[in-house]
C-alpha atoms as a PDB file:
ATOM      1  CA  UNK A   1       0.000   0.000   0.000  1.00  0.00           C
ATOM      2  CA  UNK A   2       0.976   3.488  -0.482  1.00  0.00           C
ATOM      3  CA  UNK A   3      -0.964   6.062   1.138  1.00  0.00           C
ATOM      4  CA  UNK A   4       1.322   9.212   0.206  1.00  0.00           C
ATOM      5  CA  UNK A   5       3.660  10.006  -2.766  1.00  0.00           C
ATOM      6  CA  UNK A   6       6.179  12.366  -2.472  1.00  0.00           C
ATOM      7  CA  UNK A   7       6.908  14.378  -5.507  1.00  0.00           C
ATOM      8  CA  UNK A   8       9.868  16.558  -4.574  1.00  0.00           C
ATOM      9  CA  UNK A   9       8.374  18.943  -2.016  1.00  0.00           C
ATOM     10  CA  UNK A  10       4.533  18.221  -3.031  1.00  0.00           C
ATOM     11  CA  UNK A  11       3.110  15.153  -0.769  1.00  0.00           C
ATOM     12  CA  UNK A  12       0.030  13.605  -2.848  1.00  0.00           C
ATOM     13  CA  UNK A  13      -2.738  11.111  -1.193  1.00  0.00           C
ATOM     14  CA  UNK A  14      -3.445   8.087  -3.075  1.00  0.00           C
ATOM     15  CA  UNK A  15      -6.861   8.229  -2.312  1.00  0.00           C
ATOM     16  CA  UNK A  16      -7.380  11.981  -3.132  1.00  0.00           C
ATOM     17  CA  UNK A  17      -5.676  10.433  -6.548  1.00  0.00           C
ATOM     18  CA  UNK A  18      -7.807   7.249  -6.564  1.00  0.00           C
ATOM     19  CA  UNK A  19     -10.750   9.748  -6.447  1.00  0.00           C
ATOM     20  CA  UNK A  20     -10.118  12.463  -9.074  1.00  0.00           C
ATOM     21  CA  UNK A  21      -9.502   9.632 -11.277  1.00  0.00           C
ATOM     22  CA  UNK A  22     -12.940   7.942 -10.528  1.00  0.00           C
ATOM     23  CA  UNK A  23     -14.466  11.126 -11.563  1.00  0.00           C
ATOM     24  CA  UNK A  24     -12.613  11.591 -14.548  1.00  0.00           C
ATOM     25  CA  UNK A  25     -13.081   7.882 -15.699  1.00  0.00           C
ATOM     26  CA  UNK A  26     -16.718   8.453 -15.015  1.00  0.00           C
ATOM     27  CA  UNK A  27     -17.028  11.669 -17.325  1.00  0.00           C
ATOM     28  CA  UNK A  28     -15.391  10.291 -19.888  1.00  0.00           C
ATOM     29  CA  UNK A  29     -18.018   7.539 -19.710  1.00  0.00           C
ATOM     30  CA  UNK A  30     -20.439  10.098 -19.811  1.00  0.00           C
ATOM     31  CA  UNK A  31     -19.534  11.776 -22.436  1.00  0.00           C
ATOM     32  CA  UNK A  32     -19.319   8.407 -25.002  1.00  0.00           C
ATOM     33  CA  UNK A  33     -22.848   7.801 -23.575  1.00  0.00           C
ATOM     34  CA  UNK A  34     -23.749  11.475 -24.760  1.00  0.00           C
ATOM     35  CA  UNK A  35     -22.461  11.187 -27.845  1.00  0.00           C
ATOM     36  CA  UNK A  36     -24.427   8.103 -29.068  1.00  0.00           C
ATOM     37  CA  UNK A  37     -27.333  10.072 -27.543  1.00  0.00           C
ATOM     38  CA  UNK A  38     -27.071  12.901 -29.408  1.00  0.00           C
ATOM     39  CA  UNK A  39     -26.108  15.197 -26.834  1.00  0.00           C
ATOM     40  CA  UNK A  40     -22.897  17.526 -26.883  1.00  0.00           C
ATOM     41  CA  UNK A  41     -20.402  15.264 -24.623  1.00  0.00           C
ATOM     42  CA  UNK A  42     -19.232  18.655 -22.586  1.00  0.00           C
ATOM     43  CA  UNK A  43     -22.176  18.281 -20.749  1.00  0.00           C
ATOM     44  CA  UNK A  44     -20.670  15.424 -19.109  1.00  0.00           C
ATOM     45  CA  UNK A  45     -18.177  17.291 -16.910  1.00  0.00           C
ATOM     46  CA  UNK A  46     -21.049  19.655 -15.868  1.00  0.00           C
ATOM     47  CA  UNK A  47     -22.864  16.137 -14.602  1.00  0.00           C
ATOM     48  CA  UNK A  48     -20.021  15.251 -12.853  1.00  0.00           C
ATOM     49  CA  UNK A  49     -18.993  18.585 -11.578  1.00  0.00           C
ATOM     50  CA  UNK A  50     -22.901  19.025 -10.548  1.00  0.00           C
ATOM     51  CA  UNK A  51     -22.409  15.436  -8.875  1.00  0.00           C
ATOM     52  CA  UNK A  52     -18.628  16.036  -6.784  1.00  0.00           C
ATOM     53  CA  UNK A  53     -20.409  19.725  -5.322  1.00  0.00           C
ATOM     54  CA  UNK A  54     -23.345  18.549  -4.713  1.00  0.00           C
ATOM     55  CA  UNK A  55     -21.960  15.296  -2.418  1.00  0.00           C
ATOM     56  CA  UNK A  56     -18.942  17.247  -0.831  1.00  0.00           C
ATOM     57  CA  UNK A  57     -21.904  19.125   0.420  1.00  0.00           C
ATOM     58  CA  UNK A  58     -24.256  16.853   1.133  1.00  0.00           C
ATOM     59  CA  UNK A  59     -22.018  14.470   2.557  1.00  0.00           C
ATOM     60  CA  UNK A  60     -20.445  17.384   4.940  1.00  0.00           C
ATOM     61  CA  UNK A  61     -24.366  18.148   6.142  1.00  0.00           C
ATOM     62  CA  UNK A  62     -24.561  14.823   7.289  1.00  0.00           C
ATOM     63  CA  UNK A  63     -21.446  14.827   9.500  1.00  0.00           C
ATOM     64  CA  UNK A  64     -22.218  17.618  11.379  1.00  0.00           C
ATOM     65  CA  UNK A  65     -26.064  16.452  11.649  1.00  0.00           C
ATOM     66  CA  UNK A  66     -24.440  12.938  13.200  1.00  0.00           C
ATOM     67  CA  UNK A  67     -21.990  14.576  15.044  1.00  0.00           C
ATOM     68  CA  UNK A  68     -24.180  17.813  16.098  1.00  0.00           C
ATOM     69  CA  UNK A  69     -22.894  17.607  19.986  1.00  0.00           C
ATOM     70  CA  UNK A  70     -19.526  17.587  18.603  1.00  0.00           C
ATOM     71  CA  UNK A  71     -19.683  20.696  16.199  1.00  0.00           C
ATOM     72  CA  UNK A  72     -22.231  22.414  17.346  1.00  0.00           C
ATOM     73  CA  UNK A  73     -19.799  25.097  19.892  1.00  0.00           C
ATOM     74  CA  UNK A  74     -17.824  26.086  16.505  1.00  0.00           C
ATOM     75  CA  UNK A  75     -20.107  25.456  13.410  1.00  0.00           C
ATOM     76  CA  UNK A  76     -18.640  27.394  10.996  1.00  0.00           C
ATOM     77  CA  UNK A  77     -15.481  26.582  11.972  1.00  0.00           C
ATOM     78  CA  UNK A  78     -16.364  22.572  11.271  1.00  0.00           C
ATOM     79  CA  UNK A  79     -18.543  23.692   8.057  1.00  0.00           C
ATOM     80  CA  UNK A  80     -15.304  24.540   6.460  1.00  0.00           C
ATOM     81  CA  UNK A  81     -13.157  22.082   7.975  1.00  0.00           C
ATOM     82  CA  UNK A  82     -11.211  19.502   6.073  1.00  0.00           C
ATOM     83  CA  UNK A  83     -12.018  16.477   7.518  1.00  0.00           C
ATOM     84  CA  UNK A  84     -15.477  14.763   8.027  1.00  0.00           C
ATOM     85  CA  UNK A  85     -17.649  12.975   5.267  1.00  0.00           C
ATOM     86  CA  UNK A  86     -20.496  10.731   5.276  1.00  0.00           C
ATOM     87  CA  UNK A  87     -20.948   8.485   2.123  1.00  0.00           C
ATOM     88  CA  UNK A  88     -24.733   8.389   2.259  1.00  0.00           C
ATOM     89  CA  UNK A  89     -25.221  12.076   2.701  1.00  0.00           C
ATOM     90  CA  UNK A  90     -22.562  12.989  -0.133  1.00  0.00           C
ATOM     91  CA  UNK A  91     -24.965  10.429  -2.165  1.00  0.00           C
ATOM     92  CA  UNK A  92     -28.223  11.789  -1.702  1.00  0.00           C
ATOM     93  CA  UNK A  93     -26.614  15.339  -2.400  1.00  0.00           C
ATOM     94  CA  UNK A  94     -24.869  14.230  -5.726  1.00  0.00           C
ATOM     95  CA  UNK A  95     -28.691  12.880  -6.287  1.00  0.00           C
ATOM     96  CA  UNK A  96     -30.184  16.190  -5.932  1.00  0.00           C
ATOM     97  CA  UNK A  97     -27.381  18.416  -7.280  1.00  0.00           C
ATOM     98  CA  UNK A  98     -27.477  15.808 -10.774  1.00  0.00           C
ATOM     99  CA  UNK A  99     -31.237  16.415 -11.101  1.00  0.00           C
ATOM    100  CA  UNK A 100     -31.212  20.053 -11.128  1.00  0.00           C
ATOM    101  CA  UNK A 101     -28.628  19.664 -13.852  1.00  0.00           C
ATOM    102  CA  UNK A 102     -30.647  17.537 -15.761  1.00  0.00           C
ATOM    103  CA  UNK A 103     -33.807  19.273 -15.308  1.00  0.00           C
ATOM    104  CA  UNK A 104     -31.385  22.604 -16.613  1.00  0.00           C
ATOM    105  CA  UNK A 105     -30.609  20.799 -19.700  1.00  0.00           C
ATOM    106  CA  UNK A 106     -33.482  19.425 -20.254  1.00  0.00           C
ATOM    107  CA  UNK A 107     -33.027  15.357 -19.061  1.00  0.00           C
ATOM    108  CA  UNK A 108     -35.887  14.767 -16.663  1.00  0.00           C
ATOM    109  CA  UNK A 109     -37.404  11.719 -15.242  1.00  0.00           C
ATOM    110  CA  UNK A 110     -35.462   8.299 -15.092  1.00  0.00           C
ATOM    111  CA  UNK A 111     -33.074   9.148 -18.101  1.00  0.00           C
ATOM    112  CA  UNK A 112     -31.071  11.139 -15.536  1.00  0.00           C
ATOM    113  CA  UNK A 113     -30.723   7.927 -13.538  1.00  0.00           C
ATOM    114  CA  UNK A 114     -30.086   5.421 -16.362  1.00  0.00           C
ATOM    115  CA  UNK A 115     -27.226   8.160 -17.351  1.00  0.00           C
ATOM    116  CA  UNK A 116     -25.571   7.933 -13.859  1.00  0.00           C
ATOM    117  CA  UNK A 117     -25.711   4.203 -13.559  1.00  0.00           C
ATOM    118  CA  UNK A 118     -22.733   3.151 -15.194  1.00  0.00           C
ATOM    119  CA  UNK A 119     -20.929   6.483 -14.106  1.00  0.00           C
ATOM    120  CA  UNK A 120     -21.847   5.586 -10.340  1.00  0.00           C
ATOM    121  CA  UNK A 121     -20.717   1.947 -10.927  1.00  0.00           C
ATOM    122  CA  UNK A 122     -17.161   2.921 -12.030  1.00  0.00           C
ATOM    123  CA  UNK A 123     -16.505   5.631  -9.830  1.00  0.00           C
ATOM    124  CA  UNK A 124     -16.810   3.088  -6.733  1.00  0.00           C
ATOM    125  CA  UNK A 125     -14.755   0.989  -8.445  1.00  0.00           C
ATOM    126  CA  UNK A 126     -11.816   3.393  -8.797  1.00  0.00           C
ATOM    127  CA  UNK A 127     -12.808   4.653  -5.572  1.00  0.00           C
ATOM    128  CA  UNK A 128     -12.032   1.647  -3.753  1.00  0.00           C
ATOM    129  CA  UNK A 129      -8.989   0.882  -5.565  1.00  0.00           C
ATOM    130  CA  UNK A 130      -7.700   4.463  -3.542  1.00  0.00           C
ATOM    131  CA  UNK A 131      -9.326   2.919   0.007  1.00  0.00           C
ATOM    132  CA  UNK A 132      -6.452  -0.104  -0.661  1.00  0.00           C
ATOM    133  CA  UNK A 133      -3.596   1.876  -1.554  1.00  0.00           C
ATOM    134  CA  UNK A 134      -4.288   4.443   1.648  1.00  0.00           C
ATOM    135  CA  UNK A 135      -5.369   1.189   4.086  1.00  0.00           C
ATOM    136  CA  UNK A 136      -7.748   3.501   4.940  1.00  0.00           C
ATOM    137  CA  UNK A 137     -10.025   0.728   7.026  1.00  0.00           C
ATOM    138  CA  UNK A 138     -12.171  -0.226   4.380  1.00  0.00           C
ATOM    139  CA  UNK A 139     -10.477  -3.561   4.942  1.00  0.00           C
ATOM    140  CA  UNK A 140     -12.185  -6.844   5.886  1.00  0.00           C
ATOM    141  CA  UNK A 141     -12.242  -9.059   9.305  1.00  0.00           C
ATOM    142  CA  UNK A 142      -9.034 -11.122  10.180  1.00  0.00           C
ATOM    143  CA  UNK A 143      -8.554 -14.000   8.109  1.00  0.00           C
ATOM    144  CA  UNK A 144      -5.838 -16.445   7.147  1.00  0.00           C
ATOM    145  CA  UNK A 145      -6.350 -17.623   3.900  1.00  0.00           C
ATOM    146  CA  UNK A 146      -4.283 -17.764   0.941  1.00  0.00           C
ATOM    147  CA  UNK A 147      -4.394 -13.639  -0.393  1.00  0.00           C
ATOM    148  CA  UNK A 148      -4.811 -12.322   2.585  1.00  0.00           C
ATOM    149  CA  UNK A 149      -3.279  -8.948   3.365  1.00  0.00           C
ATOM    150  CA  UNK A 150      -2.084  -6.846   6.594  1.00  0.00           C
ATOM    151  CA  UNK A 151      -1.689  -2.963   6.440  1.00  0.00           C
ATOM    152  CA  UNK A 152       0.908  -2.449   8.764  1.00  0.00           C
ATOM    153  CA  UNK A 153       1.771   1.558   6.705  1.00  0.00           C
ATOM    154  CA  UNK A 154      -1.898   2.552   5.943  1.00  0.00           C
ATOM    155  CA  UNK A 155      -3.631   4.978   7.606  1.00  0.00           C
ATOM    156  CA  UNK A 156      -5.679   2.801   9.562  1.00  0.00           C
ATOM    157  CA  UNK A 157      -2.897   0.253  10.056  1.00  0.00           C
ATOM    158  CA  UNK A 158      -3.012  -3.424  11.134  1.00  0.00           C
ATOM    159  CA  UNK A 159      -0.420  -5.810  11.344  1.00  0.00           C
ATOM    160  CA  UNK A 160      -2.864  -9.152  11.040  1.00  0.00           C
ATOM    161  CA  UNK A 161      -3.671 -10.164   8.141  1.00  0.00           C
ATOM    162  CA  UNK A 162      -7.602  -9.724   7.014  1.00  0.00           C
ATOM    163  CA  UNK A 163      -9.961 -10.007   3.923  1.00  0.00           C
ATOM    164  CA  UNK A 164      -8.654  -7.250   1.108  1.00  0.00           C
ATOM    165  CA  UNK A 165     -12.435  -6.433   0.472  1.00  0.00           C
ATOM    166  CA  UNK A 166     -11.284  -3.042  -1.408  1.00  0.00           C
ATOM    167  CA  UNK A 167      -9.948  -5.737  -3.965  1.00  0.00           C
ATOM    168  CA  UNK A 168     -13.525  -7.476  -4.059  1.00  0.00           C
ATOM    169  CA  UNK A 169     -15.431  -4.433  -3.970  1.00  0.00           C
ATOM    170  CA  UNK A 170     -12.726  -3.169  -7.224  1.00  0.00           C
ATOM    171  CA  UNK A 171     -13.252  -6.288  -9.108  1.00  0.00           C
ATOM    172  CA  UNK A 172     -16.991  -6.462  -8.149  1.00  0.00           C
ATOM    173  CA  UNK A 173     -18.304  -3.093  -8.974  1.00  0.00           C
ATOM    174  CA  UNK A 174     -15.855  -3.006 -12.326  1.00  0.00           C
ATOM    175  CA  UNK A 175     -18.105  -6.218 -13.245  1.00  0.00           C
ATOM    176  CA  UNK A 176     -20.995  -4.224 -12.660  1.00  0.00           C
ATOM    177  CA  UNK A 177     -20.105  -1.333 -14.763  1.00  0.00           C
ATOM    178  CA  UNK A 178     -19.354  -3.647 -17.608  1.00  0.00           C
ATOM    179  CA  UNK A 179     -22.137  -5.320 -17.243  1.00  0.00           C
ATOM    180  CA  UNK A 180     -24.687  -2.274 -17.173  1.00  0.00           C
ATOM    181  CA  UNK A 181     -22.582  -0.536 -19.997  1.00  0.00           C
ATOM    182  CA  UNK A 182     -23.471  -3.750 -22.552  1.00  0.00           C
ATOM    183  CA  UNK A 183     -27.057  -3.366 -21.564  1.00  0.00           C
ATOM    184  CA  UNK A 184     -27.726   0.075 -21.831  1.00  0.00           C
ATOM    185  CA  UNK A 185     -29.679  -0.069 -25.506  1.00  0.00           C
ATOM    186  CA  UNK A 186     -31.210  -3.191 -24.191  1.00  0.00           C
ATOM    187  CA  UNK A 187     -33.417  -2.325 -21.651  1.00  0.00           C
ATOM    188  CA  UNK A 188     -35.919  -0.170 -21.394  1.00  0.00           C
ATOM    189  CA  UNK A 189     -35.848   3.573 -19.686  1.00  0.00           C
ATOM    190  CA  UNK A 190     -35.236   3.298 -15.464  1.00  0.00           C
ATOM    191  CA  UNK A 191     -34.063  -0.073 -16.330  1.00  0.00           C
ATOM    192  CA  UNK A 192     -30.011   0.581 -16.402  1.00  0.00           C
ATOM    193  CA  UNK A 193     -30.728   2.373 -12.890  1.00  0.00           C
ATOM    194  CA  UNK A 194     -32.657  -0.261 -11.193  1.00  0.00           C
ATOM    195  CA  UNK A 195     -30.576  -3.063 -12.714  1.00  0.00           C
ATOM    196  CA  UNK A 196     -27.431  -0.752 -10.717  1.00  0.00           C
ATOM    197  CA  UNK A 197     -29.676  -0.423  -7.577  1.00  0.00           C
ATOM    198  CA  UNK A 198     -29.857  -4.373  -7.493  1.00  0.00           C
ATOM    199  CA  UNK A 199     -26.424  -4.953  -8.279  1.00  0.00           C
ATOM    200  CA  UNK A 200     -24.805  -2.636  -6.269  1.00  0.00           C
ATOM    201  CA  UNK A 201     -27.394  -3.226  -3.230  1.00  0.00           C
ATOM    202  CA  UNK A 202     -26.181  -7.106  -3.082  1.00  0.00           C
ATOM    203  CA  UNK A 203     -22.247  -5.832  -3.803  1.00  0.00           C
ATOM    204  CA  UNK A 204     -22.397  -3.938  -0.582  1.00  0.00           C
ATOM    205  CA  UNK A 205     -25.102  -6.503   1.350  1.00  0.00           C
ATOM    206  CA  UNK A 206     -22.595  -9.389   0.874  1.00  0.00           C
ATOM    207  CA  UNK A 207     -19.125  -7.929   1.372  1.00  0.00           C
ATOM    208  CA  UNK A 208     -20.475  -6.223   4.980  1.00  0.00           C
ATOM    209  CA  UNK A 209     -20.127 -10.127   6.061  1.00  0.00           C
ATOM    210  CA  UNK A 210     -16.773  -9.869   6.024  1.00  0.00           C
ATOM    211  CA  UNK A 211     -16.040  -6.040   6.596  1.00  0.00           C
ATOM    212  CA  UNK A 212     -15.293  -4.724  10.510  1.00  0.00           C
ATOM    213  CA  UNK A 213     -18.090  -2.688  10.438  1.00  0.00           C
ATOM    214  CA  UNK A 214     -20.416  -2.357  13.616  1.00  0.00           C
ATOM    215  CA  UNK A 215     -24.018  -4.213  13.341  1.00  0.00           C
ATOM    216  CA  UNK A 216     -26.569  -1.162  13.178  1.00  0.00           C
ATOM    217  CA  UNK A 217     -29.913  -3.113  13.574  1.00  0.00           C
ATOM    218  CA  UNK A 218     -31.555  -6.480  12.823  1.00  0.00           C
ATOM    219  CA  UNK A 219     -27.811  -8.127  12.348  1.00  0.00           C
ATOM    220  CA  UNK A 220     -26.709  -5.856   9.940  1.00  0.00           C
ATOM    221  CA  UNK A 221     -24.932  -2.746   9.647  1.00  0.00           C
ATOM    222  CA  UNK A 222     -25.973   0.629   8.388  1.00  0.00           C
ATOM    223  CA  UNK A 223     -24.495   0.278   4.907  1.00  0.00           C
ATOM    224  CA  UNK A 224     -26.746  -3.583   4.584  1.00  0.00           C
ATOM    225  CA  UNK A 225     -29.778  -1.952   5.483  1.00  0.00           C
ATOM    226  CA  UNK A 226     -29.272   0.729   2.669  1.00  0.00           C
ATOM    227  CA  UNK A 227     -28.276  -2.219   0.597  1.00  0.00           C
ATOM    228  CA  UNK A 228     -31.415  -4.370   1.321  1.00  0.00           C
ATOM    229  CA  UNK A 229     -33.912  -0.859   0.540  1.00  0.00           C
ATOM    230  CA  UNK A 230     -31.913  -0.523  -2.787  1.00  0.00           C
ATOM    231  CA  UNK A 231     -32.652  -4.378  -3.802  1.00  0.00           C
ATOM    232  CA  UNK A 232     -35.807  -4.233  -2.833  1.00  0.00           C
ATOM    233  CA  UNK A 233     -36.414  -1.034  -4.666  1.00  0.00           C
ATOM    234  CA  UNK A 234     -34.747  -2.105  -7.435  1.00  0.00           C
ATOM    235  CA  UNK A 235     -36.143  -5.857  -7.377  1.00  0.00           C
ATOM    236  CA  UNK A 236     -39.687  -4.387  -7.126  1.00  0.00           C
ATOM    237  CA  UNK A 237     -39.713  -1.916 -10.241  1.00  0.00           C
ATOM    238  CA  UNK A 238     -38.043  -4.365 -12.515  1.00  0.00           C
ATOM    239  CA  UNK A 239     -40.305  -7.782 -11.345  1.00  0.00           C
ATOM    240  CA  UNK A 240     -43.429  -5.011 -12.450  1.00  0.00           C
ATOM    241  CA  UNK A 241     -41.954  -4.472 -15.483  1.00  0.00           C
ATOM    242  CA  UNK A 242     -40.951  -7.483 -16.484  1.00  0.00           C
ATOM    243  CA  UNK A 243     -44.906  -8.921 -15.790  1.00  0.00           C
ATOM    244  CA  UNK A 244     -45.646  -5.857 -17.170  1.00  0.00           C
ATOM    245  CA  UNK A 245     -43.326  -6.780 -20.415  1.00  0.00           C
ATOM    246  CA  UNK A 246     -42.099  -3.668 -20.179  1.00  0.00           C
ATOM    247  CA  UNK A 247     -38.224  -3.834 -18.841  1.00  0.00           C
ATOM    248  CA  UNK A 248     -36.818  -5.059 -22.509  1.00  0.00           C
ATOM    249  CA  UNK A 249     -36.310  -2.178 -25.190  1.00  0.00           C
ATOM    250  CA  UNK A 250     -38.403  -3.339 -27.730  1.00  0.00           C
ATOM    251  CA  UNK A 251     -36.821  -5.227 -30.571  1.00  0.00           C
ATOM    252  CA  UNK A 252     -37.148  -3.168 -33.647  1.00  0.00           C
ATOM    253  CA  UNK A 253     -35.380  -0.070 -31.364  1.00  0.00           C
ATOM    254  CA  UNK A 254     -32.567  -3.143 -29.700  1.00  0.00           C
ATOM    255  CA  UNK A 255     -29.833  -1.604 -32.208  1.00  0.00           C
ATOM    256  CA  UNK A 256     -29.976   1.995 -31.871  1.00  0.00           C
ATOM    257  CA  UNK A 257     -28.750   4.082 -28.582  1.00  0.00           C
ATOM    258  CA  UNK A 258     -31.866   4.870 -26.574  1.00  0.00           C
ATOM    259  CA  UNK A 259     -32.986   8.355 -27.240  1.00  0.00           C
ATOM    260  CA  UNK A 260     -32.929  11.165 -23.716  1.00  0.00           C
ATOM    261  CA  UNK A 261     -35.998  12.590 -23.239  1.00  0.00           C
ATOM    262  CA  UNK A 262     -36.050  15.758 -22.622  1.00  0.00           C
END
């Protein structure tokens, strides 16, 4: 692991890295998406830009609303801090801050979300790729089998060896991206999304088994109970389409890139 590389005076963080890259992978992704859709691919960068604002934000609201005892006797001083971000927060405010940029340029109702599937799935999985180079905890419960790793340098350090889940969690979500990104003229609009909402919901659900996270309620930890409302969201929309034969595109349309409506 590396969590720092020094570059004559400059000291850079391999996750900081790990992240700009996610977003930059995931714009470019955008922007071939755009361009079989007939949109100008520039507006990808204002997605993602939109998207990295909008969850620094939202994901700093939810710190200080979880740690409100803590913050509360210098607010603005910990509103500007550098430190303190909360993954589900900084989601639902990329959420928000993507939709009013869609609803500026004109791409409304699920198109926004079958847009930001593939995008969402790619960015976790260069994001996690930064969590093992840092050993920034992300890691998994002890274990002694064959590929096991310790992370006696990361920033979170341990010297037994555990589970390398930010290696499953790469090589899972990278699978997911692939697999959304051959399906995305296949299925029909709010497909691609719930299809990611599945996915991505039993990703996280099954690699919490083996993560050091605390159990929240029910046996499971926070980030399972997310997991298990975004399967069951997902699940639920596309079992009503499919009985609704409505999740396929439909086959005269299969070979041309779905159209974005505005």
């Amino acid at each position: 692991m590396q969590p720092e590389i020094d570059i004559g005076p400059v000291t850079l963080q391999t996750f900081g890295l790990c992240f700009a890259l996610g977003f930059i992978a995931a714009g470019a992704v955008l922007a071939r998406r755009l361009t079989e859709l007939s949109r100008p691919p520039d507006w990808a960068y204002e997605m993602v830009f939109a998207a990295l604002i909008g969850g620094v934000v939202g994901a700093r609201i939810d710190f200080l609303i979880q740690n409100w005892s803590d913050v509360s006797d210098d607010l603005l001083g910990n509103i500007f801090s550098g430190s303190g971000l909360v993954w589900f927060g900084g989601a639902i405010g990329g959420a928000v801050a993507v939709v009013a940029w869609g609803a500026w340029r004109g791409i409304r109702g699920w198109a926004i979300a079958d847009l930001a599937a593939v995008p969402l799935a790619l960015g976790y999985a260069i994001g996690r790729i930064g969590c093992q180079f840092s050993g920034d905890g992300d890691y998994g419960q002890p274990w002694d089998g064959p590929w096991a790793m310790a992370y006696p340098e990361g920033t979170v350090a341990t010297d037994v060896p555990v589970h390398p889940t930010p290696i499953y969690e790469t090589l899972a979500m990278g699978l997911v991206a692939y697999t959304l990104w051959r399906l995305r003229d296949r299925v029909a609009t709010g497909m691609l999304f719930a299809l990611y909402l599945v996915l991505a919901g039993t990703e996280r659900l099954l690699i919490e088994f083996i993560r050091r996270n605390d159990d929240a309620a029910l046996g499971l930890t926070q980030a399972q109970l997310i997991s298990v409302a975004m399967i069951l969201v997902g699940g639920i929309w596309i079992a009503a389409r499919v009985r609704a034969g409505t999740f396929a595109r439909p086959a005269a349309d299969a070979e041309a890139p779905a159209t974005t409506p505005a």
